[in-house]
PDB file of N, CA and C in Angstrom:
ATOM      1  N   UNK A   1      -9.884 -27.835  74.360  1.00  0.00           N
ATOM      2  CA  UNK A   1      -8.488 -27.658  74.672  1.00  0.00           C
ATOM      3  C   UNK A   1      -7.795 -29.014  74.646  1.00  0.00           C
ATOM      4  N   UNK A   2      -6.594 -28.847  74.251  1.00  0.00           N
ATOM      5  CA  UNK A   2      -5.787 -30.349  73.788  1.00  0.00           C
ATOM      6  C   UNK A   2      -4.766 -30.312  74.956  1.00  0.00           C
ATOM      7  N   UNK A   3      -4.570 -31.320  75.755  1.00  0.00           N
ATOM      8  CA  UNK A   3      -4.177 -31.174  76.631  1.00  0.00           C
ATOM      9  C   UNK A   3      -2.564 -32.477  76.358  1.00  0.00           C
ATOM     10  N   UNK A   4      -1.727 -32.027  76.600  1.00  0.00           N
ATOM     11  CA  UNK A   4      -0.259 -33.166  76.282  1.00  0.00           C
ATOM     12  C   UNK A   4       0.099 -33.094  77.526  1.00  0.00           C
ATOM     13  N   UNK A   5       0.791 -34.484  77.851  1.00  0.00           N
ATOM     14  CA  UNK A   5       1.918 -35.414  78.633  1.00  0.00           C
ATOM     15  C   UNK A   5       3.245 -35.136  78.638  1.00  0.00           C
ATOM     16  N   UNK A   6       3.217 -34.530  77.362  1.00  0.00           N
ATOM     17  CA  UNK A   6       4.524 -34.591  76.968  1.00  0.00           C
ATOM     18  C   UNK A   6       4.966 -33.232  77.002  1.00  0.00           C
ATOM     19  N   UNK A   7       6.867 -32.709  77.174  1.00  0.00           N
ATOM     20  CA  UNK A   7       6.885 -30.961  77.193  1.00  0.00           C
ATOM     21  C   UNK A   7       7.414 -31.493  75.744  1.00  0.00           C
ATOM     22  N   UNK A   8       7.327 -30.518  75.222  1.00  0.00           N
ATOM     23  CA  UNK A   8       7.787 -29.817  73.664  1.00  0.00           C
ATOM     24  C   UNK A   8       9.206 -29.716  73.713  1.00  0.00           C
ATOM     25  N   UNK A   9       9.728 -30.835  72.623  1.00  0.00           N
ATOM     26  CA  UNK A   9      11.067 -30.981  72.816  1.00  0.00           C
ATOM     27  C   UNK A   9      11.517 -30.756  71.408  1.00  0.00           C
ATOM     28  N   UNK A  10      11.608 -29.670  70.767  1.00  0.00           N
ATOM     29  CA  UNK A  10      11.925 -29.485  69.218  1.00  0.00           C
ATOM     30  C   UNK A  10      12.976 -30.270  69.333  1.00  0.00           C
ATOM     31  N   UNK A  11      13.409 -30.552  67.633  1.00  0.00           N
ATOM     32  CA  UNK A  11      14.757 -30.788  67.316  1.00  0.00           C
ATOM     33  C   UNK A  11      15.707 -30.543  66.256  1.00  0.00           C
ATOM     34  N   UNK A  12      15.422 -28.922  67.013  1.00  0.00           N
ATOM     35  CA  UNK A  12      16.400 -27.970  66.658  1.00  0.00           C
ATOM     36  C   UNK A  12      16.567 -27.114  67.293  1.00  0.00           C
ATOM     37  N   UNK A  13      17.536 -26.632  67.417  1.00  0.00           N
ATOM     38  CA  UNK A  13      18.272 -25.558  68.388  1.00  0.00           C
ATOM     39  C   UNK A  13      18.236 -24.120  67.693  1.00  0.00           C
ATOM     40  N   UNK A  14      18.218 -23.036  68.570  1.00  0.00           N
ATOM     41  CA  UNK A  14      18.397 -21.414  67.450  1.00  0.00           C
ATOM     42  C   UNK A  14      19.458 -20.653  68.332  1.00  0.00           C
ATOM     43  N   UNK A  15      20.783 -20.764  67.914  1.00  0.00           N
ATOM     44  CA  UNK A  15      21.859 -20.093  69.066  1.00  0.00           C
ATOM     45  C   UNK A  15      21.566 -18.729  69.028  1.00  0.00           C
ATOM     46  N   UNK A  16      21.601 -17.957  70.453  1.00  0.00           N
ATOM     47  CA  UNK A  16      22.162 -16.889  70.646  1.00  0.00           C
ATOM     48  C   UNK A  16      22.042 -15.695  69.524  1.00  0.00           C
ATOM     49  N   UNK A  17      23.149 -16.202  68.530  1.00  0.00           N
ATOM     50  CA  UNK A  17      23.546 -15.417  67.547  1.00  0.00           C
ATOM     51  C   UNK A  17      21.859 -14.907  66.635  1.00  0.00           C
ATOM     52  N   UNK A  18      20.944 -15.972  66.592  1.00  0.00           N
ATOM     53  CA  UNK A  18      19.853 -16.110  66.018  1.00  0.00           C
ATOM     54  C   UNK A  18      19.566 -14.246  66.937  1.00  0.00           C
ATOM     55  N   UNK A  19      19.151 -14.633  67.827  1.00  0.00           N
ATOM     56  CA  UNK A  19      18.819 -13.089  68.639  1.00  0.00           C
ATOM     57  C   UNK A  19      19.868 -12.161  68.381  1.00  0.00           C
ATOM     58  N   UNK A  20      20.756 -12.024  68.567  1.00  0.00           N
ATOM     59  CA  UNK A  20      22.012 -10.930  67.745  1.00  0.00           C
ATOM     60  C   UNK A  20      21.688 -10.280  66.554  1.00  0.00           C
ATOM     61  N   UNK A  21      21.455 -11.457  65.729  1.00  0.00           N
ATOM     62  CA  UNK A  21      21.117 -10.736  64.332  1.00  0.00           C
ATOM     63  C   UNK A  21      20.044 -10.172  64.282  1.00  0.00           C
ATOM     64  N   UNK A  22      18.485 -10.754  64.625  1.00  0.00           N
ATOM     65  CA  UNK A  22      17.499 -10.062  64.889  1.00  0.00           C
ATOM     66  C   UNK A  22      17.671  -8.527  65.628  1.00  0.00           C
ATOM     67  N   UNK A  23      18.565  -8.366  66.732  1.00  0.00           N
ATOM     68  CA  UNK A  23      18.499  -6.590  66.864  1.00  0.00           C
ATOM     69  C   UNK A  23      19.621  -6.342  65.955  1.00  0.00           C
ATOM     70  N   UNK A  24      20.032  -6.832  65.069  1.00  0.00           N
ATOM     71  CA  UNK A  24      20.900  -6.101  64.213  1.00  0.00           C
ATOM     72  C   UNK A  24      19.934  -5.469  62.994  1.00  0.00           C
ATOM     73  N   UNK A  25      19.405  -6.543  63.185  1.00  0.00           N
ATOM     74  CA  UNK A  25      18.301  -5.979  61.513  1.00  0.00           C
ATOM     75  C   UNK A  25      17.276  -5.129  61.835  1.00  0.00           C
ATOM     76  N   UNK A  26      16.727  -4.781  63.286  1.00  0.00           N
ATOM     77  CA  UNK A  26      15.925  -4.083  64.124  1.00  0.00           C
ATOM     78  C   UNK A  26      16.614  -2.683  64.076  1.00  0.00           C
ATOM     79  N   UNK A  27      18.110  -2.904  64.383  1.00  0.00           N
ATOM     80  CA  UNK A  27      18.868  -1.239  64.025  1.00  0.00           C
ATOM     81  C   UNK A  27      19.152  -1.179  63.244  1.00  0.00           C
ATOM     82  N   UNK A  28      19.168  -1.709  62.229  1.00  0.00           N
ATOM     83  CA  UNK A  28      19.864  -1.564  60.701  1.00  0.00           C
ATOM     84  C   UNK A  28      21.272  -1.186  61.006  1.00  0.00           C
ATOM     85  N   UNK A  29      21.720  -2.214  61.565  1.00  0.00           N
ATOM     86  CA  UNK A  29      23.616  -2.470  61.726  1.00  0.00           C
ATOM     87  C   UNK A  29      23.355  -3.389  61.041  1.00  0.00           C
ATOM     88  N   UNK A  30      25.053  -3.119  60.764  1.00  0.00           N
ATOM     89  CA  UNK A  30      25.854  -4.309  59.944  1.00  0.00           C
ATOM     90  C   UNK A  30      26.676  -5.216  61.153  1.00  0.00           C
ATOM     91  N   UNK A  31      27.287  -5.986  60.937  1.00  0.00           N
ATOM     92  CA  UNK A  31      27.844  -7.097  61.504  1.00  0.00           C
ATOM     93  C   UNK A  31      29.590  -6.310  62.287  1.00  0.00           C
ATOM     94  N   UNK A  32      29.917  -5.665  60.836  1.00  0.00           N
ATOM     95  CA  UNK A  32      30.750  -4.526  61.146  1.00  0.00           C
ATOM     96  C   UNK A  32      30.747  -3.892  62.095  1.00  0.00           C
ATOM     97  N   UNK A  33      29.825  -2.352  62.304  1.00  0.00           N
ATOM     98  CA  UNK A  33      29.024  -1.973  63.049  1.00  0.00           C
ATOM     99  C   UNK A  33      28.974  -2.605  64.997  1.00  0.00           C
ATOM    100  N   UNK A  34      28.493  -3.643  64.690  1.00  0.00           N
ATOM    101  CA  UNK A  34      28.502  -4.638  65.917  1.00  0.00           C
ATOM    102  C   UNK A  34      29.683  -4.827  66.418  1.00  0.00           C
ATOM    103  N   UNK A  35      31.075  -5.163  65.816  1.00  0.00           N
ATOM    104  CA  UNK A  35      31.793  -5.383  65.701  1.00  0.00           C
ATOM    105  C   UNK A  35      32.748  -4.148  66.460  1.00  0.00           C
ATOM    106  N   UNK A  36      32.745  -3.170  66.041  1.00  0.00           N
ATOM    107  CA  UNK A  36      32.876  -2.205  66.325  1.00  0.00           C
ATOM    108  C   UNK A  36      32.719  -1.580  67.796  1.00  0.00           C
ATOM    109  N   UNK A  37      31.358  -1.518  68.177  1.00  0.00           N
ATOM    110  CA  UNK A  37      30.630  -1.465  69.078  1.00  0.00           C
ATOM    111  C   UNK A  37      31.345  -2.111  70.448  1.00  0.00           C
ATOM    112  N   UNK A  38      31.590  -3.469  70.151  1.00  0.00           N
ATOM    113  CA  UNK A  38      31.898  -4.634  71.008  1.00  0.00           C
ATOM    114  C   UNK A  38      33.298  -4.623  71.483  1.00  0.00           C
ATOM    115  N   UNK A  39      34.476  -4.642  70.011  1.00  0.00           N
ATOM    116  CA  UNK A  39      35.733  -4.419  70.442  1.00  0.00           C
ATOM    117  C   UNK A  39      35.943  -5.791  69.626  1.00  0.00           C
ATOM    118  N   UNK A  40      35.238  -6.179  68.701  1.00  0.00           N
ATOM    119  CA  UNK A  40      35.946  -7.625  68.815  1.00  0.00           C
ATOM    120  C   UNK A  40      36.114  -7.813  66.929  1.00  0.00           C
ATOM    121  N   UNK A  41      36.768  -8.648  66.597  1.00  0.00           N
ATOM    122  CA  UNK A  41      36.854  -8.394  65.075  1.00  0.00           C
ATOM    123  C   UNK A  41      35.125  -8.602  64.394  1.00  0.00           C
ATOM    124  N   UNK A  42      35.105  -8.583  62.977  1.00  0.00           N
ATOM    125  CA  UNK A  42      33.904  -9.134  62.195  1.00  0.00           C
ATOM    126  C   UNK A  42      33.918 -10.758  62.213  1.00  0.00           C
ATOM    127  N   UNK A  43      34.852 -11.392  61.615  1.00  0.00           N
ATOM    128  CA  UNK A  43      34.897 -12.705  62.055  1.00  0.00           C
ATOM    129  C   UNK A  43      34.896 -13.377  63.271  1.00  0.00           C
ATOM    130  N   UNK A  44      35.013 -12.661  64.850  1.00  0.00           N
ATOM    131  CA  UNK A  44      34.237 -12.815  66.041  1.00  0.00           C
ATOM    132  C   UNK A  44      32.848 -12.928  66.070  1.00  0.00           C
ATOM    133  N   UNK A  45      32.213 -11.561  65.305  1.00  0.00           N
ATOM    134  CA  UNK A  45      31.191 -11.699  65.265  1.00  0.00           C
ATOM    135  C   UNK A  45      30.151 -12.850  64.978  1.00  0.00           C
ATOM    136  N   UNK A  46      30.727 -12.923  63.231  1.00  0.00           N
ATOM    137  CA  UNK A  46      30.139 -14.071  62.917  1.00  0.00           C
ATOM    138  C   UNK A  46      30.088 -15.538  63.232  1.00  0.00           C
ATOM    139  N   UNK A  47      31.395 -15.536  63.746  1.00  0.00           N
ATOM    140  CA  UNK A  47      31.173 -16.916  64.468  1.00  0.00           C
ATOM    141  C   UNK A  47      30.126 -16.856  65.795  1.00  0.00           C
ATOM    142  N   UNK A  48      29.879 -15.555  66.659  1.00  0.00           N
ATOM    143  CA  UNK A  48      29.116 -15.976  67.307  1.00  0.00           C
ATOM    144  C   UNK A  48      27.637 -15.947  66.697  1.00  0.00           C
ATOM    145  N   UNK A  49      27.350 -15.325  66.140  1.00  0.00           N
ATOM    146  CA  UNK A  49      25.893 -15.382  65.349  1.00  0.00           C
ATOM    147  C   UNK A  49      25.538 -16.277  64.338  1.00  0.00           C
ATOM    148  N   UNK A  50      26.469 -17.271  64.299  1.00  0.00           N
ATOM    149  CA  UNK A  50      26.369 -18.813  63.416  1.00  0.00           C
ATOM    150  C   UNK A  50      26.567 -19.576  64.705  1.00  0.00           C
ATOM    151  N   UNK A  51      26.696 -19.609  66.219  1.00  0.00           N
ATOM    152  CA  UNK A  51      26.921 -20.427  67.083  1.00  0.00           C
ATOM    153  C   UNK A  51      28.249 -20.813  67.409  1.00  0.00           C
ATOM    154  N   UNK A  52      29.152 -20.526  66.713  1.00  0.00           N
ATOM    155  CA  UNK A  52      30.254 -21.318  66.522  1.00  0.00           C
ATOM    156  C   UNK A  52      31.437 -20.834  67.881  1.00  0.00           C
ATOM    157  N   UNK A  53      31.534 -19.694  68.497  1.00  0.00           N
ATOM    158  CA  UNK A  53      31.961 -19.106  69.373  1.00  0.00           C
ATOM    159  C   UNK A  53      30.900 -18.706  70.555  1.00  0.00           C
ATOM    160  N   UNK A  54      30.826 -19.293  71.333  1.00  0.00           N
ATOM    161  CA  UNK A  54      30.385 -19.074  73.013  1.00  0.00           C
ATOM    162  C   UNK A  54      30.478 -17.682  73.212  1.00  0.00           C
ATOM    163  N   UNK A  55      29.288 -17.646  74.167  1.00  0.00           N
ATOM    164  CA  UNK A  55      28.721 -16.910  74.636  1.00  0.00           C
ATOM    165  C   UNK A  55      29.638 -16.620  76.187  1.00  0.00           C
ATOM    166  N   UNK A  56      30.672 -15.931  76.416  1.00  0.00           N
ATOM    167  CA  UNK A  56      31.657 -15.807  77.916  1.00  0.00           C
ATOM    168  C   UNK A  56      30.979 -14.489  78.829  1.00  0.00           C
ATOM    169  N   UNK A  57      31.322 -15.031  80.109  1.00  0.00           N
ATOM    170  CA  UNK A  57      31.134 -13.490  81.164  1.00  0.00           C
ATOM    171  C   UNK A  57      31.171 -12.641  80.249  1.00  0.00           C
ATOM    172  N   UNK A  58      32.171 -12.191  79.431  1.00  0.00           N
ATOM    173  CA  UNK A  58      32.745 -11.049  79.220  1.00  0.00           C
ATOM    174  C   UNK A  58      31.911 -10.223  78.402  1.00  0.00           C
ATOM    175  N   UNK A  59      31.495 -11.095  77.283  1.00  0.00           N
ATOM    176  CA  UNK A  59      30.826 -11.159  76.204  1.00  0.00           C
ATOM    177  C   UNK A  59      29.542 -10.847  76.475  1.00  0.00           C
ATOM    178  N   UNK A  60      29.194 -11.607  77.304  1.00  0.00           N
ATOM    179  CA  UNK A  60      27.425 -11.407  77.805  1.00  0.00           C
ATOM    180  C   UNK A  60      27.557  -9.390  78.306  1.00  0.00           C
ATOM    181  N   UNK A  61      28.312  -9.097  79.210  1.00  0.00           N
ATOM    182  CA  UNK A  61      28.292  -8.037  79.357  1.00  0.00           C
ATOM    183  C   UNK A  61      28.489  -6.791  78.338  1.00  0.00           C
ATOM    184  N   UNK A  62      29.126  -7.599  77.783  1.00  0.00           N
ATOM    185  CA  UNK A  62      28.981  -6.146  76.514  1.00  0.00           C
ATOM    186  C   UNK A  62      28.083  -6.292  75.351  1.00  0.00           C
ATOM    187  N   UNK A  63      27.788  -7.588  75.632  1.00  0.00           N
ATOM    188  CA  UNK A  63      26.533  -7.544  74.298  1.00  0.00           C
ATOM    189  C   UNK A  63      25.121  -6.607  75.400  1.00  0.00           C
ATOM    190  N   UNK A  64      25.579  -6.721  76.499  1.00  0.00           N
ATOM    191  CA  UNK A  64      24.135  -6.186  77.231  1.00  0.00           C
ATOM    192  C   UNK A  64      24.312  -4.715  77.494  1.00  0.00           C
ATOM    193  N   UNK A  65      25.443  -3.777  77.402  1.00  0.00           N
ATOM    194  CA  UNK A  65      25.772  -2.712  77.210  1.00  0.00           C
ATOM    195  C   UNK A  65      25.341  -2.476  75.648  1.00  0.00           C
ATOM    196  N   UNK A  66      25.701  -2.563  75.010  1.00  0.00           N
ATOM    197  CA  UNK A  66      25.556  -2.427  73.081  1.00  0.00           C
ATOM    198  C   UNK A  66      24.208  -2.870  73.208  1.00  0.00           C
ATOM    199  N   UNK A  67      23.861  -4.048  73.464  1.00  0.00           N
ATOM    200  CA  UNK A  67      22.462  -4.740  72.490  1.00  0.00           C
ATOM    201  C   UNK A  67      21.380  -4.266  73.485  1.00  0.00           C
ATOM    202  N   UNK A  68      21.230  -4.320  74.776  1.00  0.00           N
ATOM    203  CA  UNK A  68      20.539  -4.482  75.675  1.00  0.00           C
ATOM    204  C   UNK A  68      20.397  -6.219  76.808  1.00  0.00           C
ATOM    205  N   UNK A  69      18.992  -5.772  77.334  1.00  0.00           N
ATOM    206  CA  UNK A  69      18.878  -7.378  78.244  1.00  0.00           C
ATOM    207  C   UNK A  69      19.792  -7.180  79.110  1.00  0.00           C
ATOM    208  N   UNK A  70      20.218  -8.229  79.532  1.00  0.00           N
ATOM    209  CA  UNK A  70      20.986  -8.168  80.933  1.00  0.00           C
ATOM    210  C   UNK A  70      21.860  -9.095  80.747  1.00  0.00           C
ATOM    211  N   UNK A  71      23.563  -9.497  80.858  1.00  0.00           N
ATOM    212  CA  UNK A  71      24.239 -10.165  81.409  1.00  0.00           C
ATOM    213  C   UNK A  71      23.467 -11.766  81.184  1.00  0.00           C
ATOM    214  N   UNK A  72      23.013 -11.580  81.819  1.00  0.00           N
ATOM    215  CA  UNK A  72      22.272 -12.987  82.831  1.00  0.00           C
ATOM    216  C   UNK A  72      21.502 -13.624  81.517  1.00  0.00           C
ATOM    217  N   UNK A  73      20.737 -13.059  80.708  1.00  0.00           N
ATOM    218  CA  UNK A  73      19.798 -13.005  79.728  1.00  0.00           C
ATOM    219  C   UNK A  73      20.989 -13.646  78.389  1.00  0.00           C
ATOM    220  N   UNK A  74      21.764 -12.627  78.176  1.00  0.00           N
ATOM    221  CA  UNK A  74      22.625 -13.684  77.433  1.00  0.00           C
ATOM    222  C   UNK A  74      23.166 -15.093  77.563  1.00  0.00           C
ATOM    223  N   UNK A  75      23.655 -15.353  79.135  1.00  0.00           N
ATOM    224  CA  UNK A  75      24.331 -16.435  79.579  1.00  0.00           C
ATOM    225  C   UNK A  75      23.596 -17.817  79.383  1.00  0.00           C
ATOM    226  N   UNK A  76      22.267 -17.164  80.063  1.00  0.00           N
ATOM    227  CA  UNK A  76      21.003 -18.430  79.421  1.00  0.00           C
ATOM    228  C   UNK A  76      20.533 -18.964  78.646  1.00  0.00           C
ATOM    229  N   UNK A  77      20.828 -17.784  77.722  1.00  0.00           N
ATOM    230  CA  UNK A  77      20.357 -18.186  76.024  1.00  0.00           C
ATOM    231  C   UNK A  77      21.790 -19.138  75.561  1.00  0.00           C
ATOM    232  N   UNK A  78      22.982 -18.849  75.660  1.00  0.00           N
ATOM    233  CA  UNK A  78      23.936 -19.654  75.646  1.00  0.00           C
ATOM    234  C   UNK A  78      24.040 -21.052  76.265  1.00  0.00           C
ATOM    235  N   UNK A  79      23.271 -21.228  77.496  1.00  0.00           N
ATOM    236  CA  UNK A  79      23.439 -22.090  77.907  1.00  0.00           C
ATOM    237  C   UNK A  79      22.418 -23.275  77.328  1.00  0.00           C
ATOM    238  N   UNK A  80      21.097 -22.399  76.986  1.00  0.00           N
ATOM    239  CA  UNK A  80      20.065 -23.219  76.424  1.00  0.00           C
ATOM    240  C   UNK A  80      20.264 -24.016  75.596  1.00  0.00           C
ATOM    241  N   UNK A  81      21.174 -22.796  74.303  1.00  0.00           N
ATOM    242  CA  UNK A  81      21.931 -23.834  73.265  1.00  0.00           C
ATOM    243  C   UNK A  81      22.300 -24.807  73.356  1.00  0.00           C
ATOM    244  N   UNK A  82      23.430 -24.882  74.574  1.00  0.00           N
ATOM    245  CA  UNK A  82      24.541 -25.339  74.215  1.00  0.00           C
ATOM    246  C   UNK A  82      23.885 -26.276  74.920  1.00  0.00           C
ATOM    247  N   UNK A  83      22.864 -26.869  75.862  1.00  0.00           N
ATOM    248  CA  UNK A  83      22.519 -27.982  76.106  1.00  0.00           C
ATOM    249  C   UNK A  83      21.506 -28.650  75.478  1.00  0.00           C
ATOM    250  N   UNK A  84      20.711 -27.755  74.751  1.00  0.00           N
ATOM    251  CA  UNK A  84      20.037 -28.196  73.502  1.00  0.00           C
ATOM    252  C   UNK A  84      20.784 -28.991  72.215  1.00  0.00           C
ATOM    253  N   UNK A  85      21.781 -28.510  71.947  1.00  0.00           N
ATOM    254  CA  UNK A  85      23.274 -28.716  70.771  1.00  0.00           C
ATOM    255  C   UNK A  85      23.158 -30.878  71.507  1.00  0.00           C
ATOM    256  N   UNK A  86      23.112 -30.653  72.979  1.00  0.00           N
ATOM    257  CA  UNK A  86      24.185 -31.709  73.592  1.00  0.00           C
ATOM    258  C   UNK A  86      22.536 -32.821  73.410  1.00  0.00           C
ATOM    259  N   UNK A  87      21.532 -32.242  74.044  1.00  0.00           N
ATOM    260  CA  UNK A  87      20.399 -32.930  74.236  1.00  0.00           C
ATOM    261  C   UNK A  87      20.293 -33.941  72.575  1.00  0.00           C
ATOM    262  N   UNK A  88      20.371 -32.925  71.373  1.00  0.00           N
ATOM    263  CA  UNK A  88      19.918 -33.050  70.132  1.00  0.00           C
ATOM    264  C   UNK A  88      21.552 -34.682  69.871  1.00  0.00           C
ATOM    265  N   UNK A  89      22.535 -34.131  70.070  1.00  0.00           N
ATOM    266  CA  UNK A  89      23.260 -35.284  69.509  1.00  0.00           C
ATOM    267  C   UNK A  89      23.146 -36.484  70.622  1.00  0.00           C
ATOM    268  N   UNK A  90      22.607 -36.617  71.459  1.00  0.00           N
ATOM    269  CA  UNK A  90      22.589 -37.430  72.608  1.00  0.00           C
ATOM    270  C   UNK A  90      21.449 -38.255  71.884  1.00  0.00           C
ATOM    271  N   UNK A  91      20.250 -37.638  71.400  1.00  0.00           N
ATOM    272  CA  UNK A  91      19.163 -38.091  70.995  1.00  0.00           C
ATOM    273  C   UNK A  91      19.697 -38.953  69.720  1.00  0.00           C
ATOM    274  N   UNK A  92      20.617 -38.399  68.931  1.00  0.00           N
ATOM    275  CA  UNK A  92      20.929 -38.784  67.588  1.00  0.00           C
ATOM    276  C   UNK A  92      22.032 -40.140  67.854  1.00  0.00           C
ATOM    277  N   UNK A  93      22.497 -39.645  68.624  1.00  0.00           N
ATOM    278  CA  UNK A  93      23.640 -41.334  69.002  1.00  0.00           C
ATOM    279  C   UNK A  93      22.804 -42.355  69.523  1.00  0.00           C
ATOM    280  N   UNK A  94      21.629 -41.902  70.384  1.00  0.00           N
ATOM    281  CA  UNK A  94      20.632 -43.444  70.710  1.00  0.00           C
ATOM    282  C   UNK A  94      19.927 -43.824  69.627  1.00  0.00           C
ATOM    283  N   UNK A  95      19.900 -42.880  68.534  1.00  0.00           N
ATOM    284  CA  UNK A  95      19.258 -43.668  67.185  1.00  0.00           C
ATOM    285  C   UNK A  95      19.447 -44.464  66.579  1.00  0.00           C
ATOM    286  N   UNK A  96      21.122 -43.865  66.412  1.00  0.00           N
ATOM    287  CA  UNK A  96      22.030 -44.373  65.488  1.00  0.00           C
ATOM    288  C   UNK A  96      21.989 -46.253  66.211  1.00  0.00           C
ATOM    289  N   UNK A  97      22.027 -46.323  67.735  1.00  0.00           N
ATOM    290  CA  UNK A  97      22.183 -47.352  68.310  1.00  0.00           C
ATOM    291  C   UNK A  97      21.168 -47.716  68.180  1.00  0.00           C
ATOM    292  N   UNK A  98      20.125 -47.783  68.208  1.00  0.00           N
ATOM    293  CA  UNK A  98      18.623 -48.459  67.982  1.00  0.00           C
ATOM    294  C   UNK A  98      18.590 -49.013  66.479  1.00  0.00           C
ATOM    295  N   UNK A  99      18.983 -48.152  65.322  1.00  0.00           N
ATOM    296  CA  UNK A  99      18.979 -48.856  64.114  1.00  0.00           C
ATOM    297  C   UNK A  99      20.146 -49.717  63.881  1.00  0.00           C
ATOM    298  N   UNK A 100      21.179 -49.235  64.806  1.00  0.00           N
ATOM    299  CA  UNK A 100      22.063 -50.462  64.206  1.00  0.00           C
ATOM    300  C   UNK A 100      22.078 -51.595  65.356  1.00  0.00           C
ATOM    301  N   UNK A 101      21.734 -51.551  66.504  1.00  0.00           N
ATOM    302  CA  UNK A 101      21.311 -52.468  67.435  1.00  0.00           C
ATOM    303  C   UNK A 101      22.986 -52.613  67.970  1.00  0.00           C
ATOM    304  N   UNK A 102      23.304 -51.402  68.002  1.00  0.00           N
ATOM    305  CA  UNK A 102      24.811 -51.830  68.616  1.00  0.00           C
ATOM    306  C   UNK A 102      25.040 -51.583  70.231  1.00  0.00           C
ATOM    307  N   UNK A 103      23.716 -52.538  70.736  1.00  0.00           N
ATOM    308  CA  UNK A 103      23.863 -52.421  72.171  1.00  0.00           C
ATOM    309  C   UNK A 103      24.874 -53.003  72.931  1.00  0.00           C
ATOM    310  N   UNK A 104      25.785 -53.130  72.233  1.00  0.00           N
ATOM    311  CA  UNK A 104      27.079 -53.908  72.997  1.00  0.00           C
ATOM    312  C   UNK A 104      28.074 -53.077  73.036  1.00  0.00           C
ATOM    313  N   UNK A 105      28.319 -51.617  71.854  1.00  0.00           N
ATOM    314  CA  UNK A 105      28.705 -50.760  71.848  1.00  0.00           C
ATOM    315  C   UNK A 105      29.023 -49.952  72.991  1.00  0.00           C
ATOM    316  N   UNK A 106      30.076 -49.589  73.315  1.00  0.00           N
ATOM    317  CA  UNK A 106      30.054 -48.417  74.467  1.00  0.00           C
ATOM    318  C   UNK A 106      29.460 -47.426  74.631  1.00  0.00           C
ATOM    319  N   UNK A 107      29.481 -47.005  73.559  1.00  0.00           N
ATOM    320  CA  UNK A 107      28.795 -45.315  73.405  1.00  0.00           C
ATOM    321  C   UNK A 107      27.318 -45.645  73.142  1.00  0.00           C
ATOM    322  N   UNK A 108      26.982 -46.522  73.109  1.00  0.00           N
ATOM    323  CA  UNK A 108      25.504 -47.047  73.287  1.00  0.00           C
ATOM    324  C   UNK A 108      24.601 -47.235  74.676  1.00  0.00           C
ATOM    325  N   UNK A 109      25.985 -47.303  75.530  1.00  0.00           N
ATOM    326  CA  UNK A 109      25.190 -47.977  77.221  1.00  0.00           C
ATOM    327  C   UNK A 109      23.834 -46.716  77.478  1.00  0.00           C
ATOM    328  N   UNK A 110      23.113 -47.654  78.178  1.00  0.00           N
ATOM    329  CA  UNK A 110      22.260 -46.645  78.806  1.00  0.00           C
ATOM    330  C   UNK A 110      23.315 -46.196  80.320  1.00  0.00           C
ATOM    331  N   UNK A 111      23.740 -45.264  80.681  1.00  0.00           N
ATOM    332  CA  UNK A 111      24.519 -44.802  81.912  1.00  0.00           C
ATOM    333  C   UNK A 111      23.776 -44.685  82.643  1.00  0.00           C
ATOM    334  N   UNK A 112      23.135 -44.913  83.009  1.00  0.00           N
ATOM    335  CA  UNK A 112      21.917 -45.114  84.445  1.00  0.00           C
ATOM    336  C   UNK A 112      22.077 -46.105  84.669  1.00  0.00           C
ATOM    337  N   UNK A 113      22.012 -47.159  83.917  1.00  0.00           N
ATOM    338  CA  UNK A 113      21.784 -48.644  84.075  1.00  0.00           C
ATOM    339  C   UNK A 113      23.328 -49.040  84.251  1.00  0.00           C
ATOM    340  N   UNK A 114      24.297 -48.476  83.771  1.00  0.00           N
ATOM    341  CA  UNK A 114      25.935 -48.938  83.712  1.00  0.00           C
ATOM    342  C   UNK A 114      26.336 -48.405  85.115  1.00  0.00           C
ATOM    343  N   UNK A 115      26.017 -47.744  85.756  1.00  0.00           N
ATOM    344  CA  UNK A 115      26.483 -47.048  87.074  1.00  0.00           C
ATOM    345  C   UNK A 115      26.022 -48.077  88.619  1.00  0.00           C
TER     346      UNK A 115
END
């Protein structure tokens, strides 16, 4: 058994929508369909199943009426994202500062150490 130090920090994110579409293709709905279902246009849709539109109270509840899961189950998966989304460019701006050595930069400070 291989035993790590470290937790498993992919780097990449799978919004929400990733699970949406999966029970869409599970019922053989269309996006339409969903759409329908929900109350909300097709281009609602798709923006939330590309990430691009949040996951709200409102939303979580009726995707959990229509889709299933619970309320709560949506909100998390939204939230996972969306701090995964924040984790992933946080990671990518200390890069950017490490290769260009622009530790004098603002958006470079370590904020632990600036506080």
């Amino acid at each position: 058994m291989i035993k790590t130090t470290r937790p498993f920090t992919p780097d990449w994110v799978s919004p929400p929508g990733d699970t949406i579409a999966d029970v869409l293709e599970e019922r053989d709905w269309t996006q339409i369909e969903l759409a329908d279902r929900l109350g909300y246009t097709t281009k609602h849709i798709s923006l939330l199943i590309n990430g691009k539109a949040p996951i709200n109270e409102e939303t979580a509840l009726k995707l959990e009426r229509v889709l299933g899961s619970t309320a709560a189950f949506w909100l998390k998966r939204e939230a996972q994202y969306r701090a995964g989304l924040a984790r992933i460019e946080e990671e990518n701006r200390l890069k950017e500062c490490t290769i260009n050595n622009h530790s004098h930069n603002e958006n470079c400070w370590n904020w632990s150490e600036a506080t």
